[in-house]
Protein backbone atom coordinates (compact mmCIF):
# COMPACT_ATOMS: atom_id res chain seq x y z
CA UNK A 1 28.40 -27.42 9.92
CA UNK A 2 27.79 -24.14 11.87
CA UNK A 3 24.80 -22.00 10.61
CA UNK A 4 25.98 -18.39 9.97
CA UNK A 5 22.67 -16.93 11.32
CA UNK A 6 23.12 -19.12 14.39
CA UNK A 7 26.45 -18.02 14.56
CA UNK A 8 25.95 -14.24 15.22
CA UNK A 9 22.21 -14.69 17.03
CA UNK A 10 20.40 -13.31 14.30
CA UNK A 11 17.19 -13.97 12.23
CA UNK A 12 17.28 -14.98 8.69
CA UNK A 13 15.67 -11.97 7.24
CA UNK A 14 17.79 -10.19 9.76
CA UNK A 15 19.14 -6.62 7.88
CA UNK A 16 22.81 -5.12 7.19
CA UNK A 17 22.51 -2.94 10.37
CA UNK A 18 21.53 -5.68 12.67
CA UNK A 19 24.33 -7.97 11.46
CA UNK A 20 26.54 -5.13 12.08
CA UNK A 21 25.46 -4.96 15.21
CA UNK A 22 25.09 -8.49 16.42
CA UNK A 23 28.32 -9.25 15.24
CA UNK A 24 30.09 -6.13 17.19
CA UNK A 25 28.36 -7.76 20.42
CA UNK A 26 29.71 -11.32 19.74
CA UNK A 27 33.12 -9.81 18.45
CA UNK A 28 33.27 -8.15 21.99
CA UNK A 29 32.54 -10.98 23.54
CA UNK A 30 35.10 -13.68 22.23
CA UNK A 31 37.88 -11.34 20.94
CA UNK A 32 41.28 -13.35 22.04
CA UNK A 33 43.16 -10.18 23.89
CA UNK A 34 39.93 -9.72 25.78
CA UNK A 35 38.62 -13.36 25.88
CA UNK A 36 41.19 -15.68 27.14
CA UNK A 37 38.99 -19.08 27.06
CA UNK A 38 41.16 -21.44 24.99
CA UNK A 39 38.07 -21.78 22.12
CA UNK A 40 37.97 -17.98 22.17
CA UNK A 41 40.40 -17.64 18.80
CA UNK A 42 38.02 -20.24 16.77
CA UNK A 43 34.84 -18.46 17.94
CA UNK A 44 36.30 -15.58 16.94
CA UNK A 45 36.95 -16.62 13.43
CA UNK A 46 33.63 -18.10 13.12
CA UNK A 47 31.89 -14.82 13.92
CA UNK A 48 34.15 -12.88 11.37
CA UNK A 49 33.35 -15.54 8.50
CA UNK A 50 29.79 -15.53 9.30
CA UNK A 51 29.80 -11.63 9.15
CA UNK A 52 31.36 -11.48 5.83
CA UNK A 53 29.24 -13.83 4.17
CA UNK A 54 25.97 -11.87 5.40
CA UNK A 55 26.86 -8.89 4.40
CA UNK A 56 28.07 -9.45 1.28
CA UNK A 57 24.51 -9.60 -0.98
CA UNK A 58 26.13 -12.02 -3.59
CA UNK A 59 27.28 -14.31 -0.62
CA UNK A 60 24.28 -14.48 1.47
CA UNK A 61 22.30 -15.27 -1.43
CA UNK A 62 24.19 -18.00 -2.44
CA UNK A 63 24.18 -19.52 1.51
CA UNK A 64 20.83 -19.18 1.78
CA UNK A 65 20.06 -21.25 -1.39
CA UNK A 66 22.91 -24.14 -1.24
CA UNK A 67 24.82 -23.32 2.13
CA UNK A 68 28.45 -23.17 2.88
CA UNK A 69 29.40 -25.89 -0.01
CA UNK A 70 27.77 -23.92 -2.11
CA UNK A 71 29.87 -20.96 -1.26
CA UNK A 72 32.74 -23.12 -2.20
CA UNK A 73 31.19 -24.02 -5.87
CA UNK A 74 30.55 -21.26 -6.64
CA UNK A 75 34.25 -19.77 -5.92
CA UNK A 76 33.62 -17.85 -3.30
CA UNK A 77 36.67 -17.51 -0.74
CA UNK A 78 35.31 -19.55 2.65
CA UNK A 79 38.45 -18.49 4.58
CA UNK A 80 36.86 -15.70 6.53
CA UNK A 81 37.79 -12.03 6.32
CA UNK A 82 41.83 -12.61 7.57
CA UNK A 83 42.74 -13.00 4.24
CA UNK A 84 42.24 -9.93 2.30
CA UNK A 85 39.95 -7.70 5.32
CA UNK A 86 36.46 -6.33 4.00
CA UNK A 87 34.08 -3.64 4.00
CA UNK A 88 33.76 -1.62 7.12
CA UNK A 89 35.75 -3.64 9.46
CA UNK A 90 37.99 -0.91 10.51
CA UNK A 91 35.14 1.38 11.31
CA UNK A 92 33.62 -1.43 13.32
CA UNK A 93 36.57 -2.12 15.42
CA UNK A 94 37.47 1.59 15.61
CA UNK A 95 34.03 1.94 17.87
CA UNK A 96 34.22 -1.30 19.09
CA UNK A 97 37.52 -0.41 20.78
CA UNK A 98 36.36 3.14 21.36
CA UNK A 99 36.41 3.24 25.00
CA UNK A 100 36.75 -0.21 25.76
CA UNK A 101 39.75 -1.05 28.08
CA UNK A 102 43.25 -0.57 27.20
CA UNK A 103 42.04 -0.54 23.18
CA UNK A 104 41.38 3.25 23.79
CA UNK A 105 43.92 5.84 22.15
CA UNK A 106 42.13 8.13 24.36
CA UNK A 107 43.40 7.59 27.85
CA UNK A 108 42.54 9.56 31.12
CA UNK A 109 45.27 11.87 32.61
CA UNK A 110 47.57 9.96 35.07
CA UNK A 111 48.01 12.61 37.10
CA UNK A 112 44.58 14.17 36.90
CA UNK A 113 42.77 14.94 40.58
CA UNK A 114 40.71 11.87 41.62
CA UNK A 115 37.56 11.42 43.56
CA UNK A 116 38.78 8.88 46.65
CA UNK A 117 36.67 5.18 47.17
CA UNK A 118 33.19 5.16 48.59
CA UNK A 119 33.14 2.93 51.66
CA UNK A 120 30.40 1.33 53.93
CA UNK A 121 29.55 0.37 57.56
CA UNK A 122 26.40 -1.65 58.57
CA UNK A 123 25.03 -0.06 62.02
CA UNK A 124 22.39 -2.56 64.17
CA UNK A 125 19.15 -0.76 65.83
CA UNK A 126 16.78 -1.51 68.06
CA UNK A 127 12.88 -1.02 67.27
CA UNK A 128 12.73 2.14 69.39
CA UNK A 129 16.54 3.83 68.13
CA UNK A 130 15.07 3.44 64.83
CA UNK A 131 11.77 5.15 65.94
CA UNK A 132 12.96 8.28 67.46
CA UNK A 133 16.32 8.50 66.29
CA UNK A 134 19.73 8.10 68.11
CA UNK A 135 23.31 9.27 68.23
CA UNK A 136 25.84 6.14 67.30
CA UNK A 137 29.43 5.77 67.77
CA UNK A 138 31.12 3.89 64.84
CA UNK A 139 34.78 3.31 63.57
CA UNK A 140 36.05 3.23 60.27
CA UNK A 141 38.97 2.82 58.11
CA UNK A 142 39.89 4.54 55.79
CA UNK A 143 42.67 6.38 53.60
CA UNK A 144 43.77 9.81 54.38
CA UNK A 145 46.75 11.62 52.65
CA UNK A 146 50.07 10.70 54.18
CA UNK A 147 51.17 13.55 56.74
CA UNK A 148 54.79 12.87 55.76
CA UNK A 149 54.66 13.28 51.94
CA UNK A 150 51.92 15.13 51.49
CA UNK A 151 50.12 12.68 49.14
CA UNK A 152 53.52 12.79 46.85
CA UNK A 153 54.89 9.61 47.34
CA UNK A 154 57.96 10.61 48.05
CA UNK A 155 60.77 10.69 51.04
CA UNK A 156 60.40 14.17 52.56
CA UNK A 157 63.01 16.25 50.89
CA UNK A 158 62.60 14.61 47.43
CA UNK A 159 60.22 14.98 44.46
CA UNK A 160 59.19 12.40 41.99
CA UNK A 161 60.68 12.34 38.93
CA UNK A 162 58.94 12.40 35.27
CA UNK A 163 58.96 8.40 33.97
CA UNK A 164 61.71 8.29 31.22
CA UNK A 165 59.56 5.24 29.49
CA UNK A 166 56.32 7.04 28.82
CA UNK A 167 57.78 10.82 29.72
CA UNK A 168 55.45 11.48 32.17
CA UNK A 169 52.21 10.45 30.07
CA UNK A 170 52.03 7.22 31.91
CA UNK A 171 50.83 5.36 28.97
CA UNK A 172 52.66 3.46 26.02
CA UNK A 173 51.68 2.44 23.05
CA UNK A 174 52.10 -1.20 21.23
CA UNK A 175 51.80 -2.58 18.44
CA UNK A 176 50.30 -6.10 17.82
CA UNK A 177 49.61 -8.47 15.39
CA UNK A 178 45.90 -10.15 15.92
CA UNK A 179 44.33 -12.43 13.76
CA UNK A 180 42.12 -9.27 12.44
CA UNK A 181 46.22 -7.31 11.11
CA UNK A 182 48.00 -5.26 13.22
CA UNK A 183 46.16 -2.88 16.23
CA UNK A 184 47.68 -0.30 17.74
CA UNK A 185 46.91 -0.83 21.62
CA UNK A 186 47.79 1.96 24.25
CA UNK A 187 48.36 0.57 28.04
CA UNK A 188 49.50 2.12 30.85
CA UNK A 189 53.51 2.37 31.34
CA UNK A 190 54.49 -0.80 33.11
CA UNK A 191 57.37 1.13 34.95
CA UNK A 192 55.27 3.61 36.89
CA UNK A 193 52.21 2.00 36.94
CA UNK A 194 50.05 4.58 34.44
CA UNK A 195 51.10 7.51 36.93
CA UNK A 196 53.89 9.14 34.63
CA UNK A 197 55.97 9.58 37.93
CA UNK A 198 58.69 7.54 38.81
CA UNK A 199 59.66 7.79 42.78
CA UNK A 200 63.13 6.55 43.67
CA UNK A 201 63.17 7.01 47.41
CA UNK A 202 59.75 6.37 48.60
CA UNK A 203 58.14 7.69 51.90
CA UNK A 204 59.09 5.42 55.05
CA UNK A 205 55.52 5.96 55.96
CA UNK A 206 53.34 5.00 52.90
CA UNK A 207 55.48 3.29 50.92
CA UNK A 208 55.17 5.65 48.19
CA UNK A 209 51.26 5.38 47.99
CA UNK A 210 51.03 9.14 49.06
CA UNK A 211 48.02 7.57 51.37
CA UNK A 212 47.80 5.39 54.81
CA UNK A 213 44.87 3.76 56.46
CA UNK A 214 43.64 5.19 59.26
CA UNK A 215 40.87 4.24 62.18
CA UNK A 216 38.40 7.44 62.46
CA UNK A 217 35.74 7.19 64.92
CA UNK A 218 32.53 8.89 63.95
CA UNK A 219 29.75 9.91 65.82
CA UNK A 220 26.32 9.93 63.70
CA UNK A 221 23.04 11.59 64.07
CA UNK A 222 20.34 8.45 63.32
CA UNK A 223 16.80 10.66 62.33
CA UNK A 224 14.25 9.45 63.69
CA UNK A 225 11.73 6.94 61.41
CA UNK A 226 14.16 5.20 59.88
CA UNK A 227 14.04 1.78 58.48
CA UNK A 228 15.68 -1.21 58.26
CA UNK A 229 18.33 -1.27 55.06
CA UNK A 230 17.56 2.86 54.99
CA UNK A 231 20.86 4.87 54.00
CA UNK A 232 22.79 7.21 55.15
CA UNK A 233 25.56 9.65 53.34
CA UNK A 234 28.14 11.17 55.08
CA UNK A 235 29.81 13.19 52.11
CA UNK A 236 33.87 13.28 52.23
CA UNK A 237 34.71 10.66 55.27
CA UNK A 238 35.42 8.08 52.71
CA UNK A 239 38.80 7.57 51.30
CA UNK A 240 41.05 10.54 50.29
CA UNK A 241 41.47 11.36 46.95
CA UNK A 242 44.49 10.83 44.42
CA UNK A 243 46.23 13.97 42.84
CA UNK A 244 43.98 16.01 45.54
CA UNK A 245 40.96 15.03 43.98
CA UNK A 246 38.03 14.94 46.43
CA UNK A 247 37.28 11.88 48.95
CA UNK A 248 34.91 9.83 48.59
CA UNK A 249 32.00 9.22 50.95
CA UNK A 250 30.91 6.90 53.39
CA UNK A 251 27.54 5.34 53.35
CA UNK A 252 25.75 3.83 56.75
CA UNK A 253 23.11 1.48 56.12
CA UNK A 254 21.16 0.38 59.17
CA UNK A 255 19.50 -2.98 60.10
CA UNK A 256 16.68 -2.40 62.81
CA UNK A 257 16.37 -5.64 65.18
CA UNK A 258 12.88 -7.27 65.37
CA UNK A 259 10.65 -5.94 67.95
CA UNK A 260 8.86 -8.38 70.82
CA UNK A 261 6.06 -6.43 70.89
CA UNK A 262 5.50 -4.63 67.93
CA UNK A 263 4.95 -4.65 63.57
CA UNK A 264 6.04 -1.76 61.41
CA UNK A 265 4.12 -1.13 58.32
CA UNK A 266 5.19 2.15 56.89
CA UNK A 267 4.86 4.59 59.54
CA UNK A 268 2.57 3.48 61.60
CA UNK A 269 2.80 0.59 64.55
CA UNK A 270 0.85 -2.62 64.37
CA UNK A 271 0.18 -5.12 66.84
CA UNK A 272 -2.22 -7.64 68.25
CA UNK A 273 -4.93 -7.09 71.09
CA UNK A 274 -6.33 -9.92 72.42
CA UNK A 275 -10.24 -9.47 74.30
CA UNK A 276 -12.26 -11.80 75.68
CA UNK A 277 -15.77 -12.58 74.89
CA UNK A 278 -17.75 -10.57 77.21
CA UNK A 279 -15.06 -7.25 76.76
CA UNK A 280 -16.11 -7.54 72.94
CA UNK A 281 -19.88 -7.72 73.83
CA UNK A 282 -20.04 -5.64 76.46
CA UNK A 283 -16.66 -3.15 76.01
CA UNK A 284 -14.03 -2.27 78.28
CA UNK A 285 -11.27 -0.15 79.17
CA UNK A 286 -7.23 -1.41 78.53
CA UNK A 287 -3.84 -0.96 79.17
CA UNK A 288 -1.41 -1.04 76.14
CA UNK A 289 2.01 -0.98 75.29
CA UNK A 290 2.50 1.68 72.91
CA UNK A 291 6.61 2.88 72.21
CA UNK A 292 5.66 6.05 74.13
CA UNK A 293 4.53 3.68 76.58
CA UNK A 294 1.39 2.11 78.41
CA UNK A 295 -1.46 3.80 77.11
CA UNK A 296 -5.42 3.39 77.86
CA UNK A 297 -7.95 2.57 74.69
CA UNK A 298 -11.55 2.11 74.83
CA UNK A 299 -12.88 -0.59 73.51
CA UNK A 300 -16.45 -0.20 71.58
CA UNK A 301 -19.04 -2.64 73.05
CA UNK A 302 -19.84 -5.12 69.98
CA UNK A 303 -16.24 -5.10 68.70
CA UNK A 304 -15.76 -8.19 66.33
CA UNK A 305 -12.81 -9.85 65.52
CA UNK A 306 -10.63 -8.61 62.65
CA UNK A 307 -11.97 -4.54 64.42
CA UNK A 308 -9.15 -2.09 64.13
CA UNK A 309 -8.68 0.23 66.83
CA UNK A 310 -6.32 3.05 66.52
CA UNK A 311 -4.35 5.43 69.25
CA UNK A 312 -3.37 8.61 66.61
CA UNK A 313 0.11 9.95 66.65
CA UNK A 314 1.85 7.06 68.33
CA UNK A 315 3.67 5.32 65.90
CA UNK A 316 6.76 6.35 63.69
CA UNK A 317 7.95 9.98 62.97
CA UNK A 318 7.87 10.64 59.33
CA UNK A 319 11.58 10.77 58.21
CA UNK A 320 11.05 14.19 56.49
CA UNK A 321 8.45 15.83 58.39
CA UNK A 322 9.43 14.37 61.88
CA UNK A 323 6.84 16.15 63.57
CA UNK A 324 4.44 14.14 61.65
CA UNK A 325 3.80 10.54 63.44
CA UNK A 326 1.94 7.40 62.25
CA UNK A 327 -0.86 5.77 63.64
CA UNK A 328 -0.72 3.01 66.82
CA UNK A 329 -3.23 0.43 65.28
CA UNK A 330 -4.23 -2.38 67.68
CA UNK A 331 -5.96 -5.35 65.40
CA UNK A 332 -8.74 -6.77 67.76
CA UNK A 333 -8.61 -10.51 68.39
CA UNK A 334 -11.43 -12.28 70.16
CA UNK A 335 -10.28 -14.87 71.82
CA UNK A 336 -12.58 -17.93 73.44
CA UNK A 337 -11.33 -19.64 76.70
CA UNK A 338 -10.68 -23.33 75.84
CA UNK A 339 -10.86 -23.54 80.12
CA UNK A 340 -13.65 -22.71 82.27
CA UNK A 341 -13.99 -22.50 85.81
CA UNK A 342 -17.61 -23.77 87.03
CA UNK A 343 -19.35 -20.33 87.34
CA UNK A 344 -18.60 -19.35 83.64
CA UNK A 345 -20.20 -22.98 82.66
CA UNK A 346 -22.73 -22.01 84.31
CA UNK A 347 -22.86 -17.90 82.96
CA UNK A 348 -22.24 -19.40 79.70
CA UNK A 349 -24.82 -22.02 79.49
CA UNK A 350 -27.86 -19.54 80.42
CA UNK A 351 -25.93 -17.48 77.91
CA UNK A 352 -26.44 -19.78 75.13
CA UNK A 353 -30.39 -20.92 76.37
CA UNK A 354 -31.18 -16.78 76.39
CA UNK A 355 -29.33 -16.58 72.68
CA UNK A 356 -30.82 -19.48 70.82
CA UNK A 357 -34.25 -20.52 72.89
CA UNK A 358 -32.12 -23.72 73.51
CA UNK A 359 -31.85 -25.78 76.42
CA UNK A 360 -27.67 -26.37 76.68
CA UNK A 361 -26.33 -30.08 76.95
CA UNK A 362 -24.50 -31.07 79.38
CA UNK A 363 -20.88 -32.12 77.90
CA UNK A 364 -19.58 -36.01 78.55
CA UNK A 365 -16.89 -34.48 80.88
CA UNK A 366 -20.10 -32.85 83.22
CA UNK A 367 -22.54 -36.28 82.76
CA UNK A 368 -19.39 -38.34 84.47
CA UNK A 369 -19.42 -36.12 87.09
CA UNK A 370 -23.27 -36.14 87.40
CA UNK A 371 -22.96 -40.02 87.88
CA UNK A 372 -20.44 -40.32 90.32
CA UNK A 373 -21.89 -37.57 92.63
């Protein structure tokens, strides 16, 4: 036997107001003309007979103490609240349909001026477009008012006429019988489609949309310092609007390819430079590739691994302040040769005897050697 509290999500010392309200959320949720799963109905009815037994004081008090059967000892109706309606039902269901699909009395003007459909297009750049900015060449489709019609509709020469079914209000209303009594539902006119016009010879080129798809080919300005997924509006290139209501826009969203040589972390460039042992101990002068190209950096004799070295100004233009640029920052690597030629054995050995007071082993590889020559 289905707990009522379990029923409408609620705790047991759960008050009038948050009933009210958990059982407008179910109610939404499993009414049968908005639910159409075939155990929608018997949810429903569930809900509504939980509902009235919590809010009635004299009913909840006796479920709490002895349950549903004691509901039924006591005389109380267990039928639900189709029988005879209670309480505030009407006032629930009056904001519960408030709004809320084709339930609303209050419907939108058919032939009000409409804002035309947003649209997108995904644009690919490379590492450097993204960096100082580009011009790109991209095609779109999208609505525009037909040229024949004039966004009417109708064949050139003819007007469209006021619907007789709704006269021109492009709604009707119905009334039905639910399981909750009779609602009075208002839906758009199924002969002209909610527009209140009804077009008998429609335009050859349209088809009586009053809009037709067309390719536009855009060019677009890319700022520079952009990043990948970063946005772009370009107000009024989306669709046309309806009823000459405004169009709507079209938004570019770019996807930056991967660089080979270089990490992006904000505005500023990152990548790897690799030194060898004796350019960290005794420094050096190098060659790097920066996005403005080669550059030369000093390198600081006693660099360590982990060191960051920085070139100033050569990474990404700020995207609001483009005359403001990131930071080139090179993260110093020391690398140690796994191969060595004879001489650097050699350098290296006295190396390590000067450094630790230590005379340096011969490895297995040099004893063989030894024995053979």
């Amino acid at each position: 036997m289905a707990d009522y509290y379990e029923t409408l999500g609620v705790d047991r010392n759960a008050t009038k107001d948050e009933i009210k309200s958990a059982f407008r959320k179910m109610a939404r949720k499993y009414h049968p003309d908005v639910n159409k799963a075939p155990d929608a109905e018997d949810k429903f009815k569930e809900i509504g007979k939980a509902y009235e037994t919590l809010m009635d004081d004299d009913k909840r008090a006796t479920y709490d103490r002895f349950g549903e059967d004691g509901l039924k000892n006591a005389g109380f109706d267990t039928g639900g609240p189709f029988a005879g309606g209670f309480g505030d039902l009407n006032d629930i269901f009056a904001s519960f349909f408030d709004g809320f699909g084709g339930f609303s009395q209050r419907q939108a003007d058919p032939n009000a001026p409409r804002q035309g459909e947003d649209l997108r297009v995904d644009v690919e750049l490379e590492f450097e477009e993204a960096v100082f900015g580009c011009k790109k060449e991209i095609k779109i489709d999208h609505l525009e008012v037909c040229k024949d019609c004039h966004g009417s509709g109708a064949k050139a020469g003819t007007t469209p006429k006021i619907c007789p079914t709704c006269g021109g209000s492009g709604k009707i209303q119905q009334t039905t019988q639910t399981i909750l009594g009779h609602f009075t539902q208002v839906t758009a006119c199924p002969d002209c489609r909610g527009t209140g016009k009804k077009i008998e010879e429609p335009c050859e080129l349209c088809h009586g949309k009053g809009r037709v798809e067309v390719e536009k080919t855009l060019e677009v300005k890319i700022p520079a310092g952009v990043d990948n997924m970063s946005k772009m509006r370009l107000a009024g290139e989306g669709d046309c609007g309806i009823n000459g209501g405004p169009a709507g826009d079209l938004y570019v969203v770019l996807h930056v390819k991967p660089s080979e040589h270089f990490n992006r972390d904000g505005i500023n460039i990152i990548t790897q430079l690799e030194i060898s042992p004796a350019q960290a101990a005794l420094g050096d002068e190098i060659m790097v590739k920066t996005v403005d190209g080669e550059k030369k950096v000093q390198v600081q004799a006693g660099i360590q691994s982990g060191n960051l070295i920085k070139i100033k100004g050569a990474g990404v233009p700020h995207i609001q302040k483009p005359s403001h640029r990131g930071d080139h920052i090179l993260v110093v690597n020391v690398k140690v040769p796994t191969k060595l030629t004879d001489e650097e054995r050699s350098l290296y050995k006295r190396l390590y005897e000067i450094n630790t007071g230590k005379k340096a082993q011969d490895t297995l590889k040099e004893k063989v050697k030894g024995v053979f020559q």
